[in-house]
Protein backbone atom coordinates (compact mmCIF):
# COMPACT_ATOMS: atom_id res chain seq x y z
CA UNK A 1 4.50 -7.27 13.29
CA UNK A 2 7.86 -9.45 12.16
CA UNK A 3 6.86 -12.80 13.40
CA UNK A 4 7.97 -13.95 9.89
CA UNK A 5 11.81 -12.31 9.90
CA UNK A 6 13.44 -15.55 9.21
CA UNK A 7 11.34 -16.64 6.39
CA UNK A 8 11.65 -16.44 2.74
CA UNK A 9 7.84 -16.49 1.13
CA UNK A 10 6.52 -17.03 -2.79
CA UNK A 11 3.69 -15.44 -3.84
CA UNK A 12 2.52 -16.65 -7.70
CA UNK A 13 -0.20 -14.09 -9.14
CA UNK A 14 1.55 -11.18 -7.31
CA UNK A 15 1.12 -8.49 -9.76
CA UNK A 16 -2.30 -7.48 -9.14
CA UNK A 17 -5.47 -8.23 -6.68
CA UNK A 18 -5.21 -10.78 -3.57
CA UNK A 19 -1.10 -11.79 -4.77
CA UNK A 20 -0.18 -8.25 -4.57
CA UNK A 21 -1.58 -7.45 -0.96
CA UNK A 22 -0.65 -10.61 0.20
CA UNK A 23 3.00 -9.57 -1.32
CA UNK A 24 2.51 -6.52 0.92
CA UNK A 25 1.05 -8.34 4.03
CA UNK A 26 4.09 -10.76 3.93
CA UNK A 27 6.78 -8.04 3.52
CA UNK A 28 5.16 -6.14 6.51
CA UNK A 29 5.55 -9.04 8.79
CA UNK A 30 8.98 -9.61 8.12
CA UNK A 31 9.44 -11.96 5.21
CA UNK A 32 11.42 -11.55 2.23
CA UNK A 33 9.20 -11.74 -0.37
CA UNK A 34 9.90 -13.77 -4.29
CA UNK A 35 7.05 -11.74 -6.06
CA UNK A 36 6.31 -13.35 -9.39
CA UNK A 37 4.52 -12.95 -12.08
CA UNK A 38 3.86 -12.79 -15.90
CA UNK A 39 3.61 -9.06 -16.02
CA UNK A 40 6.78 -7.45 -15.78
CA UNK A 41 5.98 -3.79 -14.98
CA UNK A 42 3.58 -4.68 -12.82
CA UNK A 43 5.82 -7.19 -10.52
CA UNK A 44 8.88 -4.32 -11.04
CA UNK A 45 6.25 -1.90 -8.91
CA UNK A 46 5.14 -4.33 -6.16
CA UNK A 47 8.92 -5.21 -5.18
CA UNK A 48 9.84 -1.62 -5.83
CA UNK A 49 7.23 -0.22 -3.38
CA UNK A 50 7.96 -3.18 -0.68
CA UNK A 51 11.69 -2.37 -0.83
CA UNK A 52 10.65 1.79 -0.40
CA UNK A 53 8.70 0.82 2.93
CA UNK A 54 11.67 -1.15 4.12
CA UNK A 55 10.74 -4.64 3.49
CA UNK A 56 12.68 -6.83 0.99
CA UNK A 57 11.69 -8.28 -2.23
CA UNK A 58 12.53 -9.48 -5.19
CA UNK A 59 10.85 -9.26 -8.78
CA UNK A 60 10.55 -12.79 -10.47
CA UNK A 61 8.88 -12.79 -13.91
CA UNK A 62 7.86 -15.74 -15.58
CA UNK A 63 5.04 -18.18 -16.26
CA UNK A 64 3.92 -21.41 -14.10
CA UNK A 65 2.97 -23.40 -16.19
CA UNK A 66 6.24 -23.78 -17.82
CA UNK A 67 8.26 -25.97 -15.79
CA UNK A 68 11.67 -24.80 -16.75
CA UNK A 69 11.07 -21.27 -16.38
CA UNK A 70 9.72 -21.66 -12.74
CA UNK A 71 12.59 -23.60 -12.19
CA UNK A 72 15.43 -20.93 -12.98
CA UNK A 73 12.73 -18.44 -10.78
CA UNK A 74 12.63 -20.65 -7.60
CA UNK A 75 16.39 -20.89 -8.29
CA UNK A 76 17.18 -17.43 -8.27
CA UNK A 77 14.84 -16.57 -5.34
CA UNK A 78 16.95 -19.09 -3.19
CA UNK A 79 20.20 -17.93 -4.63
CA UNK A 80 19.33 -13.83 -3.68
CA UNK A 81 16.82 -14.24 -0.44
CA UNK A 82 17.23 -17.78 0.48
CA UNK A 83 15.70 -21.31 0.82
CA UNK A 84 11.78 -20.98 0.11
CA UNK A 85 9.69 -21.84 3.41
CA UNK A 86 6.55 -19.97 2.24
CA UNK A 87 4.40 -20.58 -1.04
CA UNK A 88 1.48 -18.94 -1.18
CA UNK A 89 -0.22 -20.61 -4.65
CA UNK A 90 -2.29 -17.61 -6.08
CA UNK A 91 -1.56 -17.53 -9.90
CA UNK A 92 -4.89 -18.09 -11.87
CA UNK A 93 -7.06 -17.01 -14.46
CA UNK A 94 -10.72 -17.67 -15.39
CA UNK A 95 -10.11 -19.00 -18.84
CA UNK A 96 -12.89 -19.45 -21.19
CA UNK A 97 -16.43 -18.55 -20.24
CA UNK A 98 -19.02 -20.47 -22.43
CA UNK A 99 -21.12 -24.28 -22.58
CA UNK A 100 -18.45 -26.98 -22.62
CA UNK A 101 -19.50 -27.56 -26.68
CA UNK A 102 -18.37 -24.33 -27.60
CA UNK A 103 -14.93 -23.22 -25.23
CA UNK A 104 -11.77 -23.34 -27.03
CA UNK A 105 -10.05 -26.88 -25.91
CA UNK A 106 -6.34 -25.18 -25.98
CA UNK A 107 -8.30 -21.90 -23.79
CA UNK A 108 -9.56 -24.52 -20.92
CA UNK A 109 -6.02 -26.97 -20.94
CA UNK A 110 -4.10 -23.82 -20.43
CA UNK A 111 -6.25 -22.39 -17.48
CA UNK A 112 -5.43 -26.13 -15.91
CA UNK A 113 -2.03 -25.55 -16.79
CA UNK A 114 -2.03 -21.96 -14.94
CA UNK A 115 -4.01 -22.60 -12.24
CA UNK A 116 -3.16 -26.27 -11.13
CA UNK A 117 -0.44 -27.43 -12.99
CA UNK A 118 1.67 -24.05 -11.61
CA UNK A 119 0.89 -24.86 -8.23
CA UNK A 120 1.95 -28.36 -8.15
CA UNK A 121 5.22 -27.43 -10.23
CA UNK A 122 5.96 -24.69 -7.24
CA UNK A 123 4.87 -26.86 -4.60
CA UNK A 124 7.66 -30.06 -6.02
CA UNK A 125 10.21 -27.22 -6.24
CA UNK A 126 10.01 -25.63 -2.87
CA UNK A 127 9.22 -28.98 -0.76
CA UNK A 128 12.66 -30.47 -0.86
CA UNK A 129 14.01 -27.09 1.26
CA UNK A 130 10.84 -26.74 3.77
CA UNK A 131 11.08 -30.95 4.35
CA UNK A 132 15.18 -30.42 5.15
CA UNK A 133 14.56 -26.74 7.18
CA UNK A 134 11.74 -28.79 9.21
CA UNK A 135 9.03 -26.07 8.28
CA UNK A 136 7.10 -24.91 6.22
CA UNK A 137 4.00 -23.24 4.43
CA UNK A 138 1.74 -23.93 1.65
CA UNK A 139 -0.98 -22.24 1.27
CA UNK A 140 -3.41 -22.52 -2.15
CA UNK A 141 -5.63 -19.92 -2.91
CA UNK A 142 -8.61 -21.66 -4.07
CA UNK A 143 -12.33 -20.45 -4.56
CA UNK A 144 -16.41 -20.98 -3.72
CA UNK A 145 -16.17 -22.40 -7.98
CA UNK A 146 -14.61 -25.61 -6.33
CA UNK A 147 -17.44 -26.61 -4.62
CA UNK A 148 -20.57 -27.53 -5.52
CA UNK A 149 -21.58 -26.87 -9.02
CA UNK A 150 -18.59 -24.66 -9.27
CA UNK A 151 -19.72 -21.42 -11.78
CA UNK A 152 -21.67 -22.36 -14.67
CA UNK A 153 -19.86 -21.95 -18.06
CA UNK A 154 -16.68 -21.39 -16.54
CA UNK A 155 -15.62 -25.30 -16.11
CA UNK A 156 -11.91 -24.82 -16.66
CA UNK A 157 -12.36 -22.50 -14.00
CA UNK A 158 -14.42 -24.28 -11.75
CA UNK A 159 -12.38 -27.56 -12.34
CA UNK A 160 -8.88 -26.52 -11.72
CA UNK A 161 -10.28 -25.13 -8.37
CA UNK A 162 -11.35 -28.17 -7.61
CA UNK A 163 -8.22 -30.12 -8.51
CA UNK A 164 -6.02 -27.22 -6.36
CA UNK A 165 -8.60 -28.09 -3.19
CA UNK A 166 -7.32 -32.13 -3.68
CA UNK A 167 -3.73 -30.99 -3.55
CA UNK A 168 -4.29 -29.80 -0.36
CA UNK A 169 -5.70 -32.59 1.05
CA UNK A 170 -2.85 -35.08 -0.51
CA UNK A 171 0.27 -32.81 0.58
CA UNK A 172 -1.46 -32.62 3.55
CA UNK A 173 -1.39 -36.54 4.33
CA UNK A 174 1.99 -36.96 2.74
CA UNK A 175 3.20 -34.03 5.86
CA UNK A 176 1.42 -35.36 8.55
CA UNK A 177 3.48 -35.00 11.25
CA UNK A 178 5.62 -32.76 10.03
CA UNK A 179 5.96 -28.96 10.61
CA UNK A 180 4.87 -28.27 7.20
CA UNK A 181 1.33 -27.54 6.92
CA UNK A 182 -0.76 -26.89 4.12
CA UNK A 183 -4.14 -25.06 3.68
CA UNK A 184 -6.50 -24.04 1.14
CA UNK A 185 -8.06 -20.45 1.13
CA UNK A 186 -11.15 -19.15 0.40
CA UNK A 187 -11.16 -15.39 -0.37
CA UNK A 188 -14.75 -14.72 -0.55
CA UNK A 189 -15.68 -12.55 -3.98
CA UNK A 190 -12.98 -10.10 -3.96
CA UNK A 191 -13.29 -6.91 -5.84
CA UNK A 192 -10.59 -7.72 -8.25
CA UNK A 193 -9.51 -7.74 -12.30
CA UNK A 194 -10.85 -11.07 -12.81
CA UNK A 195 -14.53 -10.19 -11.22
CA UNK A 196 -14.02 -6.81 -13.52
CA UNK A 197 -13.37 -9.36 -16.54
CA UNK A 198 -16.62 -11.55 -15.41
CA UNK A 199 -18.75 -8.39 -15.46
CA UNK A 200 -17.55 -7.21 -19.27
CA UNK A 201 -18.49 -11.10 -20.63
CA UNK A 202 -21.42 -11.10 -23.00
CA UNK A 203 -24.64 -12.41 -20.75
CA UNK A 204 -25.58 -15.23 -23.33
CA UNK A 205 -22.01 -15.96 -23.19
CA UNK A 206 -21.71 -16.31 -19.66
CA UNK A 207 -25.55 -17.32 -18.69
CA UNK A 208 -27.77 -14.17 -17.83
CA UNK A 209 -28.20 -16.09 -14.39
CA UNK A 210 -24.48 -15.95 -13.02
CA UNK A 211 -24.03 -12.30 -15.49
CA UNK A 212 -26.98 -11.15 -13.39
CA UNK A 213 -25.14 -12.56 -9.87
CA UNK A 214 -21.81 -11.00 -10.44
CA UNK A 215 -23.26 -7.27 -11.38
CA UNK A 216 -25.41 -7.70 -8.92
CA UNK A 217 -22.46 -7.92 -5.92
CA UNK A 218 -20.71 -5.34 -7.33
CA UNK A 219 -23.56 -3.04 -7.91
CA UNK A 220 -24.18 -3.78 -4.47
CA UNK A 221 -20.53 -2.90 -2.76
CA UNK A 222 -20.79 -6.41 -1.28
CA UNK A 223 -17.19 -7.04 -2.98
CA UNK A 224 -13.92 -7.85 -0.61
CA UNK A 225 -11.40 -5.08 -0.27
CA UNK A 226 -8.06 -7.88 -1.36
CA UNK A 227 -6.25 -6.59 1.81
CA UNK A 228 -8.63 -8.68 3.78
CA UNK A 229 -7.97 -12.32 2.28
CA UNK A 230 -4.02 -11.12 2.16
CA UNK A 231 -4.75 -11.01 5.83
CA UNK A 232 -6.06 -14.13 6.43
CA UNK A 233 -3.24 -15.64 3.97
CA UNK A 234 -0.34 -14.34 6.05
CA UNK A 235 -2.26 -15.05 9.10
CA UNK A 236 -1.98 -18.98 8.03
CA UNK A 237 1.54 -18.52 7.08
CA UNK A 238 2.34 -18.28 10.36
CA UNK A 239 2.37 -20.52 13.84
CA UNK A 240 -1.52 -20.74 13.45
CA UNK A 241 -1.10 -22.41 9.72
CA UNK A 242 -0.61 -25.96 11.56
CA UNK A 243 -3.40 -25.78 13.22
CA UNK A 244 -5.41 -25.42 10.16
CA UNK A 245 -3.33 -28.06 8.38
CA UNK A 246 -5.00 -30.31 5.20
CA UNK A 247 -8.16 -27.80 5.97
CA UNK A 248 -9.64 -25.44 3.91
CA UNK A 249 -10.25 -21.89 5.61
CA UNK A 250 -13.07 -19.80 4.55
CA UNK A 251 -12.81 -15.49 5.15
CA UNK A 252 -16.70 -15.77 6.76
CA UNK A 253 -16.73 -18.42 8.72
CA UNK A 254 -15.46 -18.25 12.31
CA UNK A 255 -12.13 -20.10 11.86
CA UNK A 256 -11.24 -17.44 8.72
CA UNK A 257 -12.73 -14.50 11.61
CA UNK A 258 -10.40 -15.66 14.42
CA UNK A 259 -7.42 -15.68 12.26
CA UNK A 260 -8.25 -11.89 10.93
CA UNK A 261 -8.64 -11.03 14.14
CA UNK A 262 -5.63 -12.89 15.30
CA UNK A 263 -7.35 -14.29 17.86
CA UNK A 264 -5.10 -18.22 16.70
């Protein structure tokens, strides 16, 4: 697979879980790949094993929620691979788990800062070069936490989700008629570090209810292998992510089946 040769992708969060395979997925089809992260060692290993298979990569290390430092990041990536047509949002963290009278207030500002704040501060730096190119990619990883209730006693969490899910839909409108889509992802519960850090929080910490829920799928094996949303990720990074523009593209349902299947 190489329909992506001729494009240069971001992936935030790609040190570990979904932004790692989705590093991988990317590389395999052909794109050179900024993989960034806050974890050095970790990043070093992900562009070192895409550059052993033959792909091409490069290891970015900072943190998106400082402006500047993304910045010099974005810069080098286009300096080394090229202009940035693919951003794949991912970077995120659950932040504090607890009733909103008793989370740290610096804890829950940074998770917005991570998780929403880093994905509009890639998403101003790469537009300028997909809007000139005439194409482009953005795809936000969000989560189930944005809808509804979101998960109880993890509102920073839940909230930020939310606020990623209206960035969508706003970049959408503002590229209407343009050939740079946007699209929202959801992964499904994917066995990953952050479900491994909901399972270890104290139950009358994190409600014995959702404690209870999030043993209970992994007890279960009803967990996501993370090669399976990196899948449907690269799928939309593709021709298919216009049609799916300003939508929001869940792994179960029949649109997120198609694309795994690459039926679109």
């Amino acid at each position: 697979m190489a329909e992506l040769t001729q494009h240069v992708a971001l992936v935030t969060g790609a040190g570990r879980g979904i932004g790692r395979t989705t590093a991988f997925e990317l590389a395999r089809r052909g794109a050179r790949v900024g993989a960034l992260a806050r974890t050095e060692p970790e990043i070093t290993e992900v562009v070192e094993q895409i550059n052993a298979m033959g792909g091409t990569a490069l290891a970015l290390t900072c943190d998106i929620a400082h402006l500047e430092s993304l910045t010099a990041a974005v810069e080098q990536l286009t300096q080394q691979l090229g202009v940035v047509d693919i951003l794949v949002n991912n970077a995120a963290i659950i932040g504090p788990l607890g009733p909103t009278t008793e989370v740290d207030p610096q804890a829950w500002t940074q998770t917005l800062a991570i998780n929403l704040l880093g994905s509009f501060y890639a998403a101003r730096l790469v537009l300028p070069g997909m809007i000139d190119g005439g194409w482009g990619r953005i795809i936000n990883v969000s989560s189930g936490a944005a809808q509804g209730q979101g998960i109880v006693r993890a509102s920073a969490y839940s909230v930020s989700k939310a606020g990623l899910d209206m960035l969508t839909r706003t970049l959408a409108a503002e590229l209407d008629g343009s050939d740079v889509a946007v699209a929202s992802v959801y992964p499904g519960v994917v066995d990953t570090e952050m479900q491994a850090e909901l399972r270890q929080a104290p139950p009358e910490q994190f409600g014995a209810a959702t404690s209870a829920r999030f043993h209970g799928l992994h007890v279960r094996g009803e967990l996501l292998n993370p090669t399976l949303p990196a899948k449907l990720i690269a799928a939309l990074c593709g021709p298919a992510g216009q049609r799916y523009h300003g939508q929001g593209v869940r792994i179960s349902d029949p649109a997120g089946q198609k694309l795994l299947a690459g039926l679109v």
